[in-house]
PDB file of N, CA and C in Angstrom:
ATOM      1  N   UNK A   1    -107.314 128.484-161.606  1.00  0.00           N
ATOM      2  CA  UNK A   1    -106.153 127.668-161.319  1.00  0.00           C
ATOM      3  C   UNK A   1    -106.228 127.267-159.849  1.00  0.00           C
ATOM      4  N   UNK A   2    -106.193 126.004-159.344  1.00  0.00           N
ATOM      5  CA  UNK A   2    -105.939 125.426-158.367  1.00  0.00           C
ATOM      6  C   UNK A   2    -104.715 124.997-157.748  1.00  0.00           C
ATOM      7  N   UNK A   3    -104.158 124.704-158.430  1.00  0.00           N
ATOM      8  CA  UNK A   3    -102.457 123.657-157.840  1.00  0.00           C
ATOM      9  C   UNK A   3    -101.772 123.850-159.068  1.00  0.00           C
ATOM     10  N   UNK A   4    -100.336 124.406-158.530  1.00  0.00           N
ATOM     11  CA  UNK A   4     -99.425 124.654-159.420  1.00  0.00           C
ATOM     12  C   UNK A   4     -97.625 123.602-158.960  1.00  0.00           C
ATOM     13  N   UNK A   5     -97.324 123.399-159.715  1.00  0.00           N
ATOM     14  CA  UNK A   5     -96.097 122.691-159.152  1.00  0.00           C
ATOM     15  C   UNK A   5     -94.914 122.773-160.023  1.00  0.00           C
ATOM     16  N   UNK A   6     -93.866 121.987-160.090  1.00  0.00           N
ATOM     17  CA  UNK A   6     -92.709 121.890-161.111  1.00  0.00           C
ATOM     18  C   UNK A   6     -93.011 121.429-162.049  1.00  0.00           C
ATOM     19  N   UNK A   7     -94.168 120.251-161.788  1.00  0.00           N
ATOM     20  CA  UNK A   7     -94.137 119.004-163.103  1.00  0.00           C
ATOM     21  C   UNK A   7     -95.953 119.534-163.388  1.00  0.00           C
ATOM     22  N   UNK A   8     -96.560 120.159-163.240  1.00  0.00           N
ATOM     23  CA  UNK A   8     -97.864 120.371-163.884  1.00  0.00           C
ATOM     24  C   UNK A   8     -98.663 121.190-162.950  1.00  0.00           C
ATOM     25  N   UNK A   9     -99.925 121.427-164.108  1.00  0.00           N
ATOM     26  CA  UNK A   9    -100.979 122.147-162.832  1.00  0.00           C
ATOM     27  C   UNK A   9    -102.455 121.696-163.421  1.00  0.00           C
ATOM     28  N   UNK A  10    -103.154 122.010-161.848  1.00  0.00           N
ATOM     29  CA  UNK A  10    -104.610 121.461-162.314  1.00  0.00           C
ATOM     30  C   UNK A  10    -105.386 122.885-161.854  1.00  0.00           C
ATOM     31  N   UNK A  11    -106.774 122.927-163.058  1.00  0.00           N
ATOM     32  CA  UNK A  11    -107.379 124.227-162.932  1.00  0.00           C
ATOM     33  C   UNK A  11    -108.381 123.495-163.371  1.00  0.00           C
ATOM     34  N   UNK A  12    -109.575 124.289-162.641  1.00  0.00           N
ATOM     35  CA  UNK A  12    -111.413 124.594-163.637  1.00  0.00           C
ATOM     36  C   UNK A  12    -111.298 124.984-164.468  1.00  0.00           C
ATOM     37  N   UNK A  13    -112.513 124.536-165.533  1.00  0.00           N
ATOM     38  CA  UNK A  13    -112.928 125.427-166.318  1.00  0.00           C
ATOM     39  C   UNK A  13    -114.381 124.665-167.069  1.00  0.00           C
ATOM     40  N   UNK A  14    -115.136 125.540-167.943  1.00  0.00           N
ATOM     41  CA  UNK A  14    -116.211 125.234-168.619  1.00  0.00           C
ATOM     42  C   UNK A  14    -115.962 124.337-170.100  1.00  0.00           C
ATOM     43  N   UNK A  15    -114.761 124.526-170.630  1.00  0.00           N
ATOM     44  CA  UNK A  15    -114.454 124.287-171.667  1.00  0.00           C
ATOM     45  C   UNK A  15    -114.442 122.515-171.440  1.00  0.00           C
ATOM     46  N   UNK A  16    -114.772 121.753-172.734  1.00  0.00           N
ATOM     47  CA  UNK A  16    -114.125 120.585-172.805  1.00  0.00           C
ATOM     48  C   UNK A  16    -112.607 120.120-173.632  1.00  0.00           C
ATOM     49  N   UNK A  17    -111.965 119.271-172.652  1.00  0.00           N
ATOM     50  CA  UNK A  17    -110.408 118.811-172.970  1.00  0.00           C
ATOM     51  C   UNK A  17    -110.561 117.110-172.715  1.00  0.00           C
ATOM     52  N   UNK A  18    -110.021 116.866-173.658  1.00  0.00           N
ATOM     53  CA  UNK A  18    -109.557 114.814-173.504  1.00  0.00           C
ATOM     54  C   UNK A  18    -108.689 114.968-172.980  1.00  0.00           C
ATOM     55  N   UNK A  19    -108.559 113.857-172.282  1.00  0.00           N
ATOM     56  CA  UNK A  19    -107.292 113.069-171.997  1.00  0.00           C
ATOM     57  C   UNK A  19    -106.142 112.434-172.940  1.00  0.00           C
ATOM     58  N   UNK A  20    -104.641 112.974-172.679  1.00  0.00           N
ATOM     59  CA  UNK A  20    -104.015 112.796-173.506  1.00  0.00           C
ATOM     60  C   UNK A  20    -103.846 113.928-175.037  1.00  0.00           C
ATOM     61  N   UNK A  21    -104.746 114.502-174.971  1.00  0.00           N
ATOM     62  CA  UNK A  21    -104.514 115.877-175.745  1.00  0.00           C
ATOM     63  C   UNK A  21    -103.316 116.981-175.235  1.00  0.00           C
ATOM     64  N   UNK A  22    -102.537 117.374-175.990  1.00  0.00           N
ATOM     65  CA  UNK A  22    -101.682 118.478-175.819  1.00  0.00           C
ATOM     66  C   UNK A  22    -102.303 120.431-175.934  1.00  0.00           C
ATOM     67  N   UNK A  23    -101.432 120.610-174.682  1.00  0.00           N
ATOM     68  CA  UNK A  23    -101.649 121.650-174.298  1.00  0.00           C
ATOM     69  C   UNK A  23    -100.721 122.775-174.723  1.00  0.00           C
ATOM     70  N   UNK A  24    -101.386 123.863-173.988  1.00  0.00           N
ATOM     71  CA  UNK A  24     -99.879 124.665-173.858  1.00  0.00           C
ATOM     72  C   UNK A  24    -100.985 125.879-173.041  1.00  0.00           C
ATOM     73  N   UNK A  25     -99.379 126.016-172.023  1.00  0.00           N
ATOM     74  CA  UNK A  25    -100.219 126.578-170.455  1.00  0.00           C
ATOM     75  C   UNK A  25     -99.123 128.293-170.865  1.00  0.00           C
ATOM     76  N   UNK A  26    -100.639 128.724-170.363  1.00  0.00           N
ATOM     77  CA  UNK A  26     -99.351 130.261-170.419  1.00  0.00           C
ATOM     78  C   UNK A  26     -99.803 131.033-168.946  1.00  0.00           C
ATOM     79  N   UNK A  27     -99.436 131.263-167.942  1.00  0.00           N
ATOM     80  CA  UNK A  27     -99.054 131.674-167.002  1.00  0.00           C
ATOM     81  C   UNK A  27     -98.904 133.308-166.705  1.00  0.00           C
ATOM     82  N   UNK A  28     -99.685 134.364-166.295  1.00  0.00           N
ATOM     83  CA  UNK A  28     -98.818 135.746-165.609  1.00  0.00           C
ATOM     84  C   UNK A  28     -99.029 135.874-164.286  1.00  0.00           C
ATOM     85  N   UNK A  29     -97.732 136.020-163.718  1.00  0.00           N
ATOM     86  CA  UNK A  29     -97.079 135.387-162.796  1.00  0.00           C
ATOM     87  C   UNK A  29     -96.870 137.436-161.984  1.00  0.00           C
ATOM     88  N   UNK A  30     -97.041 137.555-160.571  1.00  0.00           N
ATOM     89  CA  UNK A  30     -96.602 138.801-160.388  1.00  0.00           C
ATOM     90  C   UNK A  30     -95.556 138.068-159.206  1.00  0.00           C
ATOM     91  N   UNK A  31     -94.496 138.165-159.320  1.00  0.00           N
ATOM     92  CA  UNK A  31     -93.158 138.125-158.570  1.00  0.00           C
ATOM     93  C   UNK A  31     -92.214 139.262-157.775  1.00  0.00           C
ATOM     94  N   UNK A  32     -91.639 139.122-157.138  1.00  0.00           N
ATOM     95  CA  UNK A  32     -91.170 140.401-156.386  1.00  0.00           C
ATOM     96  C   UNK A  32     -90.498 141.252-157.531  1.00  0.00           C
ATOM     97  N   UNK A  33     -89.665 140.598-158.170  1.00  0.00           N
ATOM     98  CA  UNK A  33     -89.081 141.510-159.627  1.00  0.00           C
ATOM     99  C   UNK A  33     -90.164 141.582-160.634  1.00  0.00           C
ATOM    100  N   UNK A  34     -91.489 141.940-160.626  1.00  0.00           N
ATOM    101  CA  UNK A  34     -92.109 142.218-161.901  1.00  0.00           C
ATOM    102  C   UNK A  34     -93.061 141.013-161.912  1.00  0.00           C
ATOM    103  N   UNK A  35     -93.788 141.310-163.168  1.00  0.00           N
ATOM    104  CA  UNK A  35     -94.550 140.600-163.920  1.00  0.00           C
ATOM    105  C   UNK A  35     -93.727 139.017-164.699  1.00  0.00           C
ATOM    106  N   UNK A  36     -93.962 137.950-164.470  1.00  0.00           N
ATOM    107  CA  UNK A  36     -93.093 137.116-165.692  1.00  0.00           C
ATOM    108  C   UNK A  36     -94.377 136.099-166.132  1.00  0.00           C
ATOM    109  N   UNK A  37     -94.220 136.201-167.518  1.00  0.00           N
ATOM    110  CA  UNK A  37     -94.818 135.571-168.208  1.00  0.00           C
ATOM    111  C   UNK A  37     -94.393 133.506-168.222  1.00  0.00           C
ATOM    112  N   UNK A  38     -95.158 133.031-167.786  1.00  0.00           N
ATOM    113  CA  UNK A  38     -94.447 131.278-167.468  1.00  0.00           C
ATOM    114  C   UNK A  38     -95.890 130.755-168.816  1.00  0.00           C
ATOM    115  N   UNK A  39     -94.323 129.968-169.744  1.00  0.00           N
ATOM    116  CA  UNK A  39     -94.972 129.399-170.687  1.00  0.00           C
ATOM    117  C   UNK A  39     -94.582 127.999-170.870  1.00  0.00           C
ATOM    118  N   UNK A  40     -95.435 126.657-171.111  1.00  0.00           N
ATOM    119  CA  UNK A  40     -95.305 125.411-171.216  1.00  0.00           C
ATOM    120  C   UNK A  40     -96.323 124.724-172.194  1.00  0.00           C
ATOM    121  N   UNK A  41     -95.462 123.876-173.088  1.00  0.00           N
ATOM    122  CA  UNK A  41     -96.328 122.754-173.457  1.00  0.00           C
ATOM    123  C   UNK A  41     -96.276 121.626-172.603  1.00  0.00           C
ATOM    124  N   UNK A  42     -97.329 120.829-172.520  1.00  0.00           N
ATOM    125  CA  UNK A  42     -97.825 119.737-171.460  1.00  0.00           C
ATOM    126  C   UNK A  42     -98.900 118.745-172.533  1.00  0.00           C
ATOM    127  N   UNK A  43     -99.165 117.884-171.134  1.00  0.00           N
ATOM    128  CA  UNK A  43    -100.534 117.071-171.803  1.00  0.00           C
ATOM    129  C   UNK A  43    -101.172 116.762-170.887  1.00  0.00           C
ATOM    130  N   UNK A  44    -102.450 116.858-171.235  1.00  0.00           N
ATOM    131  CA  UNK A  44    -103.873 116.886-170.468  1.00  0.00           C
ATOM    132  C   UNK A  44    -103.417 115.197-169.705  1.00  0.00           C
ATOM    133  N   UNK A  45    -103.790 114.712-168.593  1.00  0.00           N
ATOM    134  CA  UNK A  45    -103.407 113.435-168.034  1.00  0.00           C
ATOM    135  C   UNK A  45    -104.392 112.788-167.017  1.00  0.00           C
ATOM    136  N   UNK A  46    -105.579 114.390-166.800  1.00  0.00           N
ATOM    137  CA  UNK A  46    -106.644 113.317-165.779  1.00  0.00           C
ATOM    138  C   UNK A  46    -107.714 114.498-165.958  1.00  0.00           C
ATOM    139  N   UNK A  47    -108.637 114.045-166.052  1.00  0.00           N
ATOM    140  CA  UNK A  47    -110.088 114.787-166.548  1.00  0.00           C
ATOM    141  C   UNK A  47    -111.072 114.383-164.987  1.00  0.00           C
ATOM    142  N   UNK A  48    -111.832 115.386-164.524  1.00  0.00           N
ATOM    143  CA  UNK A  48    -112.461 115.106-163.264  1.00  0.00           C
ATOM    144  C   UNK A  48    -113.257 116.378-163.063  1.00  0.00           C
ATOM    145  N   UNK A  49    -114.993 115.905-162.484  1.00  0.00           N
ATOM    146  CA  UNK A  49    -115.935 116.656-162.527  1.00  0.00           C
ATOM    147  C   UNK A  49    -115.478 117.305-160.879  1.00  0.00           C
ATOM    148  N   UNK A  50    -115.639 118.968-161.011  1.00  0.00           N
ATOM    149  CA  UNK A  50    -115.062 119.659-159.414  1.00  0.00           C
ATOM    150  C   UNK A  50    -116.123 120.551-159.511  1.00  0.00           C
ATOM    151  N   UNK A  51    -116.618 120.261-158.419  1.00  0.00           N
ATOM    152  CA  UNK A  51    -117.822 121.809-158.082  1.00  0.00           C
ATOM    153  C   UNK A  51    -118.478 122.420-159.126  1.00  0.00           C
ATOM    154  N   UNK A  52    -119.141 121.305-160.265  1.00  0.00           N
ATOM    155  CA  UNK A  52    -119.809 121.819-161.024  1.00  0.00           C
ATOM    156  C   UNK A  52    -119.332 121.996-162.086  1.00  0.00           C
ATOM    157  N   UNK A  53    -117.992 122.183-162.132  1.00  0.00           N
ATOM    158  CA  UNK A  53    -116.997 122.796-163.543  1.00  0.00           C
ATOM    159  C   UNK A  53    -116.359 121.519-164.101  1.00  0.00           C
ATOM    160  N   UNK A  54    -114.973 121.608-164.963  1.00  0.00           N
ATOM    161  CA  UNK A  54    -114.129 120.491-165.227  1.00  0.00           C
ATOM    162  C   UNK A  54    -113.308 120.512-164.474  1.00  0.00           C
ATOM    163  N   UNK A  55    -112.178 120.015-163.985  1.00  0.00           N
ATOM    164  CA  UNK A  55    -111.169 120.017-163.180  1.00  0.00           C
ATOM    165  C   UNK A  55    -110.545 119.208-164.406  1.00  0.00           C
ATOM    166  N   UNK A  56    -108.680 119.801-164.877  1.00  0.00           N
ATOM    167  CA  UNK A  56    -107.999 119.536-165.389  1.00  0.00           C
ATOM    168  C   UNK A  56    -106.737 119.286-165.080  1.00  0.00           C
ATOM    169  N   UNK A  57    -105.699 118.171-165.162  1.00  0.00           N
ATOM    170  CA  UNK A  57    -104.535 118.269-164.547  1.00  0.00           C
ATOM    171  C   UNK A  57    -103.732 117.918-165.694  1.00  0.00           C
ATOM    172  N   UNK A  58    -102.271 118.669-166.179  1.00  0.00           N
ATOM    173  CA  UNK A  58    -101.592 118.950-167.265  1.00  0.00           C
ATOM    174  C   UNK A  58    -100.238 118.343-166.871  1.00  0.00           C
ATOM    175  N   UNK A  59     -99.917 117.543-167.172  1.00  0.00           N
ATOM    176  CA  UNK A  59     -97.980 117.302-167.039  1.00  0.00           C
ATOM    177  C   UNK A  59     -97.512 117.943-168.105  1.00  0.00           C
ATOM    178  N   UNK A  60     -96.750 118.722-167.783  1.00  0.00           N
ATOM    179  CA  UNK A  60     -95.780 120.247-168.138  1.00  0.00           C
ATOM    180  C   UNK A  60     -94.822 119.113-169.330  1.00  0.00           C
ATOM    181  N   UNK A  61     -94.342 119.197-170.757  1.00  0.00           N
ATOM    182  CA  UNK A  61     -93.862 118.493-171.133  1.00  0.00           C
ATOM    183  C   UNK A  61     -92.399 118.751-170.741  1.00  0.00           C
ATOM    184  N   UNK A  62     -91.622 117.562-170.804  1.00  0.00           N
ATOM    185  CA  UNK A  62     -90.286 117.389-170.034  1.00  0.00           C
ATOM    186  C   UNK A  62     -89.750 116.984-168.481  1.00  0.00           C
ATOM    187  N   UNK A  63     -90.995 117.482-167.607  1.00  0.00           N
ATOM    188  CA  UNK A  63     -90.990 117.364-166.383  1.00  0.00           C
ATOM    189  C   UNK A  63     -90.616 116.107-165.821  1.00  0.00           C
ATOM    190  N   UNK A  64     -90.828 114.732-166.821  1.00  0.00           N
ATOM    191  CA  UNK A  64     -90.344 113.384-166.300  1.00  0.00           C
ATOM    192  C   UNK A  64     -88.658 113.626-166.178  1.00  0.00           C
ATOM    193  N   UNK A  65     -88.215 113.993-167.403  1.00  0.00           N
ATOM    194  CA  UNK A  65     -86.676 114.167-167.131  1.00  0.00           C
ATOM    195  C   UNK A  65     -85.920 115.185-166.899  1.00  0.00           C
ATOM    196  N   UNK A  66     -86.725 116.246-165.749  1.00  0.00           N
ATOM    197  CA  UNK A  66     -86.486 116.848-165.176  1.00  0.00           C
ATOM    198  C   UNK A  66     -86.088 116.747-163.990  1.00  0.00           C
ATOM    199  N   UNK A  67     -87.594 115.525-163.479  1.00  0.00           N
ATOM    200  CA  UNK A  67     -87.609 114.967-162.257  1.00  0.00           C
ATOM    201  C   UNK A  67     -86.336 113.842-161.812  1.00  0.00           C
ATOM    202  N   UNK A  68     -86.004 113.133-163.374  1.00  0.00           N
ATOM    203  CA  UNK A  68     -85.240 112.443-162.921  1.00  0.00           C
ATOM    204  C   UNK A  68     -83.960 112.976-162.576  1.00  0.00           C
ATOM    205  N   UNK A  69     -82.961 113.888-163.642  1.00  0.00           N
ATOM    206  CA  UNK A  69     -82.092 114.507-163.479  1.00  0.00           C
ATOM    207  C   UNK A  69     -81.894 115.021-162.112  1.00  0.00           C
ATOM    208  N   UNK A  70     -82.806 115.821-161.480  1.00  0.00           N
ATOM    209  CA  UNK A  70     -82.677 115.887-160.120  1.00  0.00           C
ATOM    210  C   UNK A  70     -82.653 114.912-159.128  1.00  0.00           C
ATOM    211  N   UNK A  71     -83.358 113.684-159.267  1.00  0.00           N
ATOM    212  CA  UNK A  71     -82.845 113.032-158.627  1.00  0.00           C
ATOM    213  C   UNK A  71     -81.478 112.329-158.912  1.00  0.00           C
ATOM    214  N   UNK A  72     -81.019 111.848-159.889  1.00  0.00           N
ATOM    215  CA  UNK A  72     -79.270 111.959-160.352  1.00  0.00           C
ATOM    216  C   UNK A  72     -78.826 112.489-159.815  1.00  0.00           C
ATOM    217  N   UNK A  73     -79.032 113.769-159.590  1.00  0.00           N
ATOM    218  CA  UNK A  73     -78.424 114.702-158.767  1.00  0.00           C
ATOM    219  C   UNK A  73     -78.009 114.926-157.285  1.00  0.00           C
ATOM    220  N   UNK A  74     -79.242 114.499-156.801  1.00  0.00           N
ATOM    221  CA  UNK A  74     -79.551 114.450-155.578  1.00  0.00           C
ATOM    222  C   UNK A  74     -78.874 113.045-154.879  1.00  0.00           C
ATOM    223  N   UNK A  75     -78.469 112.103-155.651  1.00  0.00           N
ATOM    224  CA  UNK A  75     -78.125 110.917-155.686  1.00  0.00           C
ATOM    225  C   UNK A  75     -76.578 111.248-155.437  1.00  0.00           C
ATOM    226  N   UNK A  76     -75.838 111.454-156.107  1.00  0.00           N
ATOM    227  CA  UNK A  76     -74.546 112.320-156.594  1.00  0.00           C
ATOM    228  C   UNK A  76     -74.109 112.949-155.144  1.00  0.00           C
ATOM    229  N   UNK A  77     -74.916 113.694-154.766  1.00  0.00           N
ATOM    230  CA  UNK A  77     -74.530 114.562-153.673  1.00  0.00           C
ATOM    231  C   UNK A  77     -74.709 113.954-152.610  1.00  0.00           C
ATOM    232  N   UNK A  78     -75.021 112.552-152.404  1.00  0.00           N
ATOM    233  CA  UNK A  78     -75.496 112.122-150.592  1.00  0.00           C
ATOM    234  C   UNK A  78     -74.156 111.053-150.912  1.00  0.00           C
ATOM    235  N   UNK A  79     -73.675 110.622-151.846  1.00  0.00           N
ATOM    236  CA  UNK A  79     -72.376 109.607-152.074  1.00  0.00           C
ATOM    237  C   UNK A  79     -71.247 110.597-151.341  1.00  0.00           C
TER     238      UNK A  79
END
């Protein structure tokens, strides 16, 4: 795993994935309270050769209207 964010993440690997194929990312996570397990369906969105391996980047499904809602939000609160 390389880059993790709100709306997706991109990681190596050996395996082959298309573009536009659905995922599902499962995550163990060590946090100050414990272990938490972070689980998402997504879709594969950009395929790219990295240091030999695949490089994969996943939009987390929902994350568009996630993103927007917060900005609604964020909108809301500067009025």
């Amino acid at each position: 795993m390389r880059d993790v964010s709100a709306s997706g993440i991109f990681f190596e690997t050996d395996a082959a994935y298309a573009v536009g194929s659905p995922i599902e990312v499962r995550l163990d996570l060590d946090t100050p309270w414990g272990k938490v397990m972070f689980r998402s369906g997504g879709r594969i969105v950009r395929i790219e050769p990295h240091d030999g391996r695949i490089g994969v980047a996943v939009e987390f499904a929902g994350s568009d209207e996630k993103a927007e809602r917060a900005a609604r939000a964020t909108r809301r609160t500067r009025r």
